[in-house]
C-alpha atoms as a PDB file:
ATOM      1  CA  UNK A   1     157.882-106.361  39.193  1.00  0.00           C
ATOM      2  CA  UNK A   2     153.952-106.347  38.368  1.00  0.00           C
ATOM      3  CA  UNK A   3     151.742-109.071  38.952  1.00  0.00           C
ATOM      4  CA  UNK A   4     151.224-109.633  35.153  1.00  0.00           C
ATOM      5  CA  UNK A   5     154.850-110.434  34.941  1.00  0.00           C
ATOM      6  CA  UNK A   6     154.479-112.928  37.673  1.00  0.00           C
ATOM      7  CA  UNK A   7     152.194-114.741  35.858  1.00  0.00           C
ATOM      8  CA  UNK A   8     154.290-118.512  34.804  1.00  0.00           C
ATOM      9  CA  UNK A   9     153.682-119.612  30.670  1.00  0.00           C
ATOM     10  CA  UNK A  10     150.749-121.717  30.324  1.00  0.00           C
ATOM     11  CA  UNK A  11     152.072-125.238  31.095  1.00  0.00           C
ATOM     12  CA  UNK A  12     151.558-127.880  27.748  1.00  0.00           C
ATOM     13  CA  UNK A  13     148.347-129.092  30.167  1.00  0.00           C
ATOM     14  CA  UNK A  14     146.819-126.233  28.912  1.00  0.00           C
ATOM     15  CA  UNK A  15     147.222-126.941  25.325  1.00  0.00           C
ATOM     16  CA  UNK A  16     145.646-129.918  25.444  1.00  0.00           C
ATOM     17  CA  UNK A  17     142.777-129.329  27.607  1.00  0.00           C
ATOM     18  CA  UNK A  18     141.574-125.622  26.007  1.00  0.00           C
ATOM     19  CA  UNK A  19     142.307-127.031  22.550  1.00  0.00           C
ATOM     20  CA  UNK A  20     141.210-123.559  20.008  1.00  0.00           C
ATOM     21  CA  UNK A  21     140.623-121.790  22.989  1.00  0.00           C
ATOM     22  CA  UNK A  22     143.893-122.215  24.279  1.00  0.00           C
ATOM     23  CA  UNK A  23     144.461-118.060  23.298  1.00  0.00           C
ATOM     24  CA  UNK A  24     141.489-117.179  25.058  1.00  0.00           C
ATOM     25  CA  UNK A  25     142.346-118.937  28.174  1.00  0.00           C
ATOM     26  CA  UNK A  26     145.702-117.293  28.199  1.00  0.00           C
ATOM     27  CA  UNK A  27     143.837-113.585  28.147  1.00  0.00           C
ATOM     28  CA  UNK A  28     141.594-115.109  30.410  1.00  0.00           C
ATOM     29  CA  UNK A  29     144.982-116.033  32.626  1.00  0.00           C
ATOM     30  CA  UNK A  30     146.127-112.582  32.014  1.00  0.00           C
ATOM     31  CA  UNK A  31     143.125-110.500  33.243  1.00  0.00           C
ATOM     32  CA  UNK A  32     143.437-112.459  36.593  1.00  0.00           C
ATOM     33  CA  UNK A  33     146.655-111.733  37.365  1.00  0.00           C
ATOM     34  CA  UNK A  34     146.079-108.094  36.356  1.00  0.00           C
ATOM     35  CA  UNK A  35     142.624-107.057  37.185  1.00  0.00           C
ATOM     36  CA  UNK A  36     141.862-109.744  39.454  1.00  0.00           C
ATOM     37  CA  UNK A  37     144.002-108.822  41.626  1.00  0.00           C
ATOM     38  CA  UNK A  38     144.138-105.104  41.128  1.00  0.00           C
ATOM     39  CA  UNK A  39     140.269-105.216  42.122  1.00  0.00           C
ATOM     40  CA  UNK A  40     140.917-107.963  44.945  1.00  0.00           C
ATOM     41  CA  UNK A  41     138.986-110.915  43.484  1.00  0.00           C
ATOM     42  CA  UNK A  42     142.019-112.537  43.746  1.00  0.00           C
ATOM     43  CA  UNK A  43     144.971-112.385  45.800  1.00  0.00           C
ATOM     44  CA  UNK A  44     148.440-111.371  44.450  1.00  0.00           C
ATOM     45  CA  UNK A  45     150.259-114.766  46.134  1.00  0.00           C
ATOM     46  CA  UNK A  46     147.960-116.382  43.725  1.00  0.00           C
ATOM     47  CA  UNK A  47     149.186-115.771  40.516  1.00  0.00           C
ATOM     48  CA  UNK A  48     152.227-117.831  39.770  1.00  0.00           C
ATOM     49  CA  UNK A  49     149.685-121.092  40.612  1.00  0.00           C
ATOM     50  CA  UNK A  50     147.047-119.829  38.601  1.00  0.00           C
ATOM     51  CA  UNK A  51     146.968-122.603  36.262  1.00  0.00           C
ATOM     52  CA  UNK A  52     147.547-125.361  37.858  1.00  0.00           C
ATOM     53  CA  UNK A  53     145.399-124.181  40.897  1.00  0.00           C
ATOM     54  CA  UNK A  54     142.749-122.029  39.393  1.00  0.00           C
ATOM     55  CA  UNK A  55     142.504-122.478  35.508  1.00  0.00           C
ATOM     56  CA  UNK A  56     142.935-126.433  35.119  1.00  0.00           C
ATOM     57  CA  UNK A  57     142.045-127.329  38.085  1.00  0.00           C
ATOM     58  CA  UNK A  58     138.344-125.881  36.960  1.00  0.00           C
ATOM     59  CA  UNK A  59     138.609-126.725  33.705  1.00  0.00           C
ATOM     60  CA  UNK A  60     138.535-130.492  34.123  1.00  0.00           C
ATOM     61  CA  UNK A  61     135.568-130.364  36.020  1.00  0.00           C
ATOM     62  CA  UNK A  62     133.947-130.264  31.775  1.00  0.00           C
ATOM     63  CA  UNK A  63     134.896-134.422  32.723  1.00  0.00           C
ATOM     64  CA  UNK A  64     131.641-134.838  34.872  1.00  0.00           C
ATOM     65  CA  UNK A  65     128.958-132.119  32.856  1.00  0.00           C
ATOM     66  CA  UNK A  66     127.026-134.337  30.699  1.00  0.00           C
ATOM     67  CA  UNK A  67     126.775-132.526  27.269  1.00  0.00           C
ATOM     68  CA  UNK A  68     123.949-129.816  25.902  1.00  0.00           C
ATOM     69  CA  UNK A  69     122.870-129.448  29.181  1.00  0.00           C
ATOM     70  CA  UNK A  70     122.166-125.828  30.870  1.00  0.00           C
ATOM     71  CA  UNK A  71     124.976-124.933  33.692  1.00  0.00           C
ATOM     72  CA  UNK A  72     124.085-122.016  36.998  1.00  0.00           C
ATOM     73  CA  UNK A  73     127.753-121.204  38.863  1.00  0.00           C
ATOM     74  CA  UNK A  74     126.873-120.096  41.650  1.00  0.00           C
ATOM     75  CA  UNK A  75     129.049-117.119  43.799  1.00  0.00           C
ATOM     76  CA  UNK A  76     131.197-117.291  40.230  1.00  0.00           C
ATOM     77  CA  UNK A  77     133.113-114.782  41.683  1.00  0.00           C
ATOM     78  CA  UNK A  78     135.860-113.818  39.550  1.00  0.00           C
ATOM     79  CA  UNK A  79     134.672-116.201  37.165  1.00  0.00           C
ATOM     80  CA  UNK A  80     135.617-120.058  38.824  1.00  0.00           C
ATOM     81  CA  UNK A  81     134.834-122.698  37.549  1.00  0.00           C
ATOM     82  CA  UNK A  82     132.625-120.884  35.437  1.00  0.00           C
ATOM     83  CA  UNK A  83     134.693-119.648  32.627  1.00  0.00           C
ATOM     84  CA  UNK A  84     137.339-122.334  32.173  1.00  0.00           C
ATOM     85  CA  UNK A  85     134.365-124.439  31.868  1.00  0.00           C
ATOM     86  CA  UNK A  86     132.980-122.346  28.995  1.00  0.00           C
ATOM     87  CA  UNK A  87     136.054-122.268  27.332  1.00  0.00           C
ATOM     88  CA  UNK A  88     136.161-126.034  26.982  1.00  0.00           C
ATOM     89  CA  UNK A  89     132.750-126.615  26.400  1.00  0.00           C
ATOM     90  CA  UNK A  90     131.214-124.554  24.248  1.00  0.00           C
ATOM     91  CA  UNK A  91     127.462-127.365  23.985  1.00  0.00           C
ATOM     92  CA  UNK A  92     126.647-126.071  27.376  1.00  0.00           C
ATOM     93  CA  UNK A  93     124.392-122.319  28.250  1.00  0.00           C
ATOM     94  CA  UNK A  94     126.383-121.084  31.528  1.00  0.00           C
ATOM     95  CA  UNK A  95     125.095-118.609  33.723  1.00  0.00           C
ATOM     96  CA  UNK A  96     127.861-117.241  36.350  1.00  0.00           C
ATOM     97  CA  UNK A  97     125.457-116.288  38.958  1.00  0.00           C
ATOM     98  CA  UNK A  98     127.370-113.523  41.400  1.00  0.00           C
ATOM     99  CA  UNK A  99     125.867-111.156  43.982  1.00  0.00           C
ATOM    100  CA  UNK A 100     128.512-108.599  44.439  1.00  0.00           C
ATOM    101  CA  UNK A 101     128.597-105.446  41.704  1.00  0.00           C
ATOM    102  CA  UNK A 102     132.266-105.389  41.433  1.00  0.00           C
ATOM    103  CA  UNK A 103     132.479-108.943  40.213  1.00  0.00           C
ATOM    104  CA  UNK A 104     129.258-109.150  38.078  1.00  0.00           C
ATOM    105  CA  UNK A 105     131.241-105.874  36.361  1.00  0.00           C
ATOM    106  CA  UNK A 106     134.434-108.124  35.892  1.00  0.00           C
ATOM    107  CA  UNK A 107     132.781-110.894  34.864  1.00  0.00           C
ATOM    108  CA  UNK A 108     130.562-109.318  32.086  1.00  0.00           C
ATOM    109  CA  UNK A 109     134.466-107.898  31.003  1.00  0.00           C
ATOM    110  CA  UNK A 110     135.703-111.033  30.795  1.00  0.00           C
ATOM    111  CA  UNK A 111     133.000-112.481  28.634  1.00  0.00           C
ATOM    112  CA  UNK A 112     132.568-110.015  26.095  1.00  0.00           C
ATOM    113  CA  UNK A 113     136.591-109.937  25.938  1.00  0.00           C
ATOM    114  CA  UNK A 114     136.872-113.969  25.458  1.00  0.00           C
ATOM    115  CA  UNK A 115     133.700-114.051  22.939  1.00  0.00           C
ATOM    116  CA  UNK A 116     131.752-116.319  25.155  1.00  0.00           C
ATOM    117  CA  UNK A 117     128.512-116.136  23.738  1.00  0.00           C
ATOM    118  CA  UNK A 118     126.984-119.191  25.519  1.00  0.00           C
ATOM    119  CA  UNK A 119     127.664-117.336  28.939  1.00  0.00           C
ATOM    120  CA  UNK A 120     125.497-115.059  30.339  1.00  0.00           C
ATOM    121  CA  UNK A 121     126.605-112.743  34.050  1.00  0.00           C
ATOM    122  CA  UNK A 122     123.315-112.289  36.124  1.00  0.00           C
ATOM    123  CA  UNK A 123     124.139-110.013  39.605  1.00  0.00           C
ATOM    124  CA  UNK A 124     121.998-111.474  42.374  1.00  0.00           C
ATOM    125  CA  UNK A 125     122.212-114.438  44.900  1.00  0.00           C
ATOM    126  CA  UNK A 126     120.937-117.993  44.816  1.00  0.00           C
ATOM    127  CA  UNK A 127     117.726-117.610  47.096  1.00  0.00           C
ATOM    128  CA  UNK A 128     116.821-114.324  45.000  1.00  0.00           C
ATOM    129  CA  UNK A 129     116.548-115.501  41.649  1.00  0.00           C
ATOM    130  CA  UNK A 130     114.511-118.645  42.323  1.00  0.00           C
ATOM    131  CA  UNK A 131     111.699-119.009  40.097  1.00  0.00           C
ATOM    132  CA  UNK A 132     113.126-115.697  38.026  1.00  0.00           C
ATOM    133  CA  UNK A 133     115.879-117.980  36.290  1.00  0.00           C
ATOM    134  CA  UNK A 134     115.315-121.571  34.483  1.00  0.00           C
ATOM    135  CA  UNK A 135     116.060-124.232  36.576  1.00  0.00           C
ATOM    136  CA  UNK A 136     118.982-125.502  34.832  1.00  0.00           C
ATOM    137  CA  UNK A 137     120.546-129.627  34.787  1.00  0.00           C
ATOM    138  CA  UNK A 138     123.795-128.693  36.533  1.00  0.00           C
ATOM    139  CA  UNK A 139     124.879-126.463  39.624  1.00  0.00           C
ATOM    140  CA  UNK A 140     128.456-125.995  39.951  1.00  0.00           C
ATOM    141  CA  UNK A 141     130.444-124.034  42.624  1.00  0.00           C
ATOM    142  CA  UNK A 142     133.611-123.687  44.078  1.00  0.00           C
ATOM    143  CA  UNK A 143     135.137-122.376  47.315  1.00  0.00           C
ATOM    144  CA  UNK A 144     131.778-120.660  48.186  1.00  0.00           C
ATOM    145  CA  UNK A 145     130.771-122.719  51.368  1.00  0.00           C
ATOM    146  CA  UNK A 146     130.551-125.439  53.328  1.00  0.00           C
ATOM    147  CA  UNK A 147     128.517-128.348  51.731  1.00  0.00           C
ATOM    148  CA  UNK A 148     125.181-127.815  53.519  1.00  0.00           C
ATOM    149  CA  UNK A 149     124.957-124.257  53.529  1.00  0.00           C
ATOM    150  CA  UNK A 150     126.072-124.176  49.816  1.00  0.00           C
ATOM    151  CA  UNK A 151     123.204-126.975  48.944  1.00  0.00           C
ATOM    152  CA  UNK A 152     120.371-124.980  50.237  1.00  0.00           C
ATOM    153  CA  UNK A 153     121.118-122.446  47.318  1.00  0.00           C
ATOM    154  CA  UNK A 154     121.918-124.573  44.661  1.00  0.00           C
ATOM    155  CA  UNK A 155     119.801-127.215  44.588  1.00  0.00           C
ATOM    156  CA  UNK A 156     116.723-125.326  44.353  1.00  0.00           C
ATOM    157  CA  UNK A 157     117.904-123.650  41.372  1.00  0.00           C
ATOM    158  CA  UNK A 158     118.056-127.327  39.857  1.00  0.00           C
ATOM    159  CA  UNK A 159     115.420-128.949  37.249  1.00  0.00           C
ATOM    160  CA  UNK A 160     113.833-132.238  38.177  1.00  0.00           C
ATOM    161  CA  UNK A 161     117.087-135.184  38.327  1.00  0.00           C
ATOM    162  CA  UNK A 162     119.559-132.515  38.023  1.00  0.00           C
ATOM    163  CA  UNK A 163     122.701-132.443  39.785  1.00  0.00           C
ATOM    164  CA  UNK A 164     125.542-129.973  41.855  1.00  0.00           C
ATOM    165  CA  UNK A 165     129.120-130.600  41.199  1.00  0.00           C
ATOM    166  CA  UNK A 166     131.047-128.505  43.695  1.00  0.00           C
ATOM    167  CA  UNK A 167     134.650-128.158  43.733  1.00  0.00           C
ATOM    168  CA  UNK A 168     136.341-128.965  47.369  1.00  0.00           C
ATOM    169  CA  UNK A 169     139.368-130.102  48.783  1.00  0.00           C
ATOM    170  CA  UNK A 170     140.868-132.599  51.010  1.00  0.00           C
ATOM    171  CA  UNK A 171     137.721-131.448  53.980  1.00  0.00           C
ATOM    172  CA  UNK A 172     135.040-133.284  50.889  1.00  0.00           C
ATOM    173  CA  UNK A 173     134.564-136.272  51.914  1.00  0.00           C
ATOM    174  CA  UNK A 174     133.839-134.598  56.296  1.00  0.00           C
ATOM    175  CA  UNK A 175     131.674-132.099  54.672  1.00  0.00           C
ATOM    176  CA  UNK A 176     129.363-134.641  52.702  1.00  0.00           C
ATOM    177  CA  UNK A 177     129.325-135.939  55.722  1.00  0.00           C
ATOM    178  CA  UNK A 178     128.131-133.815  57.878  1.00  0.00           C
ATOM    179  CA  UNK A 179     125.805-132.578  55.427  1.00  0.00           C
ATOM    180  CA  UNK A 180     123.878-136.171  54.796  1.00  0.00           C
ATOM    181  CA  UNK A 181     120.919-134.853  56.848  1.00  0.00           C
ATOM    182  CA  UNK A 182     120.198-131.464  55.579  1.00  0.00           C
ATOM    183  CA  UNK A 183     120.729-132.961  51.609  1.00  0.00           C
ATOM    184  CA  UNK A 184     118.486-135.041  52.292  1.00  0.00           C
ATOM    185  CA  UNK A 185     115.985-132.894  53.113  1.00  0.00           C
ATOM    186  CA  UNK A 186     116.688-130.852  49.717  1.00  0.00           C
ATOM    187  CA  UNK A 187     115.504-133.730  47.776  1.00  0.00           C
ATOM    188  CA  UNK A 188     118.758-135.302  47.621  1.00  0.00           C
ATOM    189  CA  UNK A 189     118.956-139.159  45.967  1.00  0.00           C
ATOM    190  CA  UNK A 190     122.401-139.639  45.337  1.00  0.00           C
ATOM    191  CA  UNK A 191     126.038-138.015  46.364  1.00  0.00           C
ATOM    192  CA  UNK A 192     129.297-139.565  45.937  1.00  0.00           C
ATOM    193  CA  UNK A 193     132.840-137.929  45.472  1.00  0.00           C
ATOM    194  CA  UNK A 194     134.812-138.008  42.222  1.00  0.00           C
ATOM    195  CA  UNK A 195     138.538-137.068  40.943  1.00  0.00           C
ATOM    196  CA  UNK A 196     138.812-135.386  37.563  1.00  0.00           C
ATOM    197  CA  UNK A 197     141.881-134.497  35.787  1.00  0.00           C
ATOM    198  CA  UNK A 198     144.286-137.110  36.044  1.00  0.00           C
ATOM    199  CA  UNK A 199     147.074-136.732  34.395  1.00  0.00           C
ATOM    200  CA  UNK A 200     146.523-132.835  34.029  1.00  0.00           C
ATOM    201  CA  UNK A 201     146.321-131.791  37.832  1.00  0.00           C
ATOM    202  CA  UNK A 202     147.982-133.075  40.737  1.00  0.00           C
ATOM    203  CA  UNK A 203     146.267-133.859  42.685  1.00  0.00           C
ATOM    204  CA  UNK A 204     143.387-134.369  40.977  1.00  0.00           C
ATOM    205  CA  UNK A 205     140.666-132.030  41.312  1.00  0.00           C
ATOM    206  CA  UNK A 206     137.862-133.288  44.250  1.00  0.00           C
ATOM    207  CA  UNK A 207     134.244-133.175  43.231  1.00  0.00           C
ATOM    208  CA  UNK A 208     131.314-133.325  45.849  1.00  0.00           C
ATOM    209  CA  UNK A 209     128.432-134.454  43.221  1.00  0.00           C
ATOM    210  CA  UNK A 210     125.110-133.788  44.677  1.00  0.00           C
ATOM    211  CA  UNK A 211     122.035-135.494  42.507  1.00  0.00           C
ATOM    212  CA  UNK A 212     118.486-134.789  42.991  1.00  0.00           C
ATOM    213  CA  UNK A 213     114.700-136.377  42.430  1.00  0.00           C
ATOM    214  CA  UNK A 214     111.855-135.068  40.706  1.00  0.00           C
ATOM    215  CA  UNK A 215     111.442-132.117  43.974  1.00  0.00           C
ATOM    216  CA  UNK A 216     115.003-130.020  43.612  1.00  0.00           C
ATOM    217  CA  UNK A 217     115.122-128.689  47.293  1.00  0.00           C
ATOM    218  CA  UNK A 218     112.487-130.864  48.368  1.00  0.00           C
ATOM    219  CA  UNK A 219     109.513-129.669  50.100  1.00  0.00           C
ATOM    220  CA  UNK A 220     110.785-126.355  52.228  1.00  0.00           C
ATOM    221  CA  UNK A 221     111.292-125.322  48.179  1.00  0.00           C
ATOM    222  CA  UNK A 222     108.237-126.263  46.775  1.00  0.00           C
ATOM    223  CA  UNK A 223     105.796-123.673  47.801  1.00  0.00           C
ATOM    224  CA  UNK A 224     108.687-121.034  47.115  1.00  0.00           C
ATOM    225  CA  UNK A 225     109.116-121.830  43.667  1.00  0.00           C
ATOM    226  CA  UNK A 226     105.351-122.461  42.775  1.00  0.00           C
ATOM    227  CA  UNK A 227     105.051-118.961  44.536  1.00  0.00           C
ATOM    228  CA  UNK A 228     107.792-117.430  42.375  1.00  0.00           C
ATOM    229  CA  UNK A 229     106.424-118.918  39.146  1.00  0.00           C
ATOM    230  CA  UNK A 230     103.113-117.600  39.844  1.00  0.00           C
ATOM    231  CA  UNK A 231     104.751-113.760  40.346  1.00  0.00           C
ATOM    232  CA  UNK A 232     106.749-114.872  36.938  1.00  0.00           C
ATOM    233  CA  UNK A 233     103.455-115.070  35.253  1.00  0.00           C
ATOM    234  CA  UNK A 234     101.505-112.769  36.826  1.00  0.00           C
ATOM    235  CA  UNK A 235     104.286-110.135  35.832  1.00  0.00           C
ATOM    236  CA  UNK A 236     104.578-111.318  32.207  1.00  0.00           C
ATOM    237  CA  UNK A 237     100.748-110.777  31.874  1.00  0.00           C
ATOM    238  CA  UNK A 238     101.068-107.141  32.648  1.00  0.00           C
END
C-alpha cells in the first residue's frame, strides 16, 4: 500500500472550514502524504491524522488573525500553519519563512500548485532576515520551539503592537510560563492562551498569543534593526 492511499477522505469539517478552497486543500492533503513524506518533512505514521491533526487543526488558527493584516510563519516547514491559513484567508500577505533548501523547494511547489498568490516562500531564518523583510502584524508558528527560544525570533520580526500566535499543546500554558521573564524583555505587553476550533477539532487547537508594544523585541532588538535598516538603505542607494 502507498502512503497516498493511506491518506482518510477529507472529513465534512473540511468542507465547511476551506469553503471554495476545499479542492485545493485536498491537493494540498495529497502532496503531504506523497511528497511530504517521500522527502521526510513529514513522517509516514502521520498521514491517516493529517486532517484532523495537521490541516484543521492549522486552519482554525484564521479564528484569532485579525483581517488585511500581513502574516511571517516562521520554520513553515512543510508548510504548517502557513498554508491552511492561506487557503482560508485569502485578505492576509503570508510569508512562510523556512531555512532549510529542501523545504523552501517544497514549499514554493506547493504554492504555485494551489494558486496562492498572496503567499510568498523566502529561504532563510528568523535572526537573518531582520530588517531585510517588513515587519509584519502577525507571527505565527507551530511545533518549532519552546516558547522563549521561539519568541526571540519572532517577535523582532513584528511591527509596532503586533502579535505571535503559536500553535502548542497541552505543555502551553508551563511554557508561557517559564518564558514570562525573557518575553518580557522582548517588549512583551500582553500573553494569554486561547482555544480555536470548537466544534471542528477535538480538542481544540491551543494558542500561546504573544502581543507586543511600540519596541517588537524590546531593546536587545533595537540597535539590530536600526542597524539593518540602515544596510537596507545604504544598499538600495547603490
Amino acid at each position: 500500500m502507498t502512503e497516498a492511499a493511506e491518506l482518510p477522505p477529507a472529513p465534512e469539517q473540511a468542507r465547511e472550514v476551506f469553503g471554495d478552497r476545499f479542492e485545493d486543500a485536498v491537493r494540498y492533503a495529497e502532496l503531504l502524504a506523497e511528497a511530504g513524506v517521500q522527502r521526510g518533512l513529514i513522517g509516514p505514521r502521520e498521514v491517516p491524522r493529517l486532517w484532523e491533526r495537521h490541516l484543521l487543526n492549522c486552519a482554525v488558527l484564521s479564528e484569532v488573525v485579525p483581517e488585511g493584516v500581513t502574516v511571517c510563519d516562521v520554520g513553515s516547514g512543510a508548510g504548517l500553519p502557513g498554508i491552511p491559513l492561506a487557503l482560508v484567508r485569502e485578505d492576509i500577505k503570508i510569508t512562510l519563512l523556512e531555512p532549510l533548501l529542501r523545504r523552501t523547494n517544497f514549499l514554493t511547489e506547493a504554492v504555485e500548485l494551489l494558486g496562492l498568490d498572496h503567499v510568498t516562500v523566502v529561504r532563510g531564518r528568523a535572526e537573518e532576515v531582520m530588517g531585510k523583510l517588513p515587519p509584519v502584524h502577525v507571527v505565527t508558528a507551530r511545533a518549532v520551539a519552546p516558547l522563549d527560544r521561539l519568541a526571540t525570533w519572532g517577535i523582532p520580526l513584528l511591527r509596532p503592537y503586533g502579535e505571535m500566535l503559536a500553535l502548542k499543546g497541552d505543555t502551553a500554558e508551563e511554557e508561557l510560563k517559564s518564558a514570562a521573564t525573557a518575553l518580557s524583555k522582548l517588549g512583551a505587553v500582553e500573553t494569554s492562551i486561547v482555544h480555536v476550533g470548537e466544534g471542528i477539532v477535538d480538542p481544540m487547537s491551543t494558542v500561546v498569543r504573544v502581543e507586543v508594544g511600540e519596541s517588537p523585541g524590546g531593546v536587545r532588538f533595537a540597535a539590530k534593526r536600526a542597524k539593518a535598516a540602515r544596510t537596507g538603505r545604504a544598499r538600495r542607494r547603490r
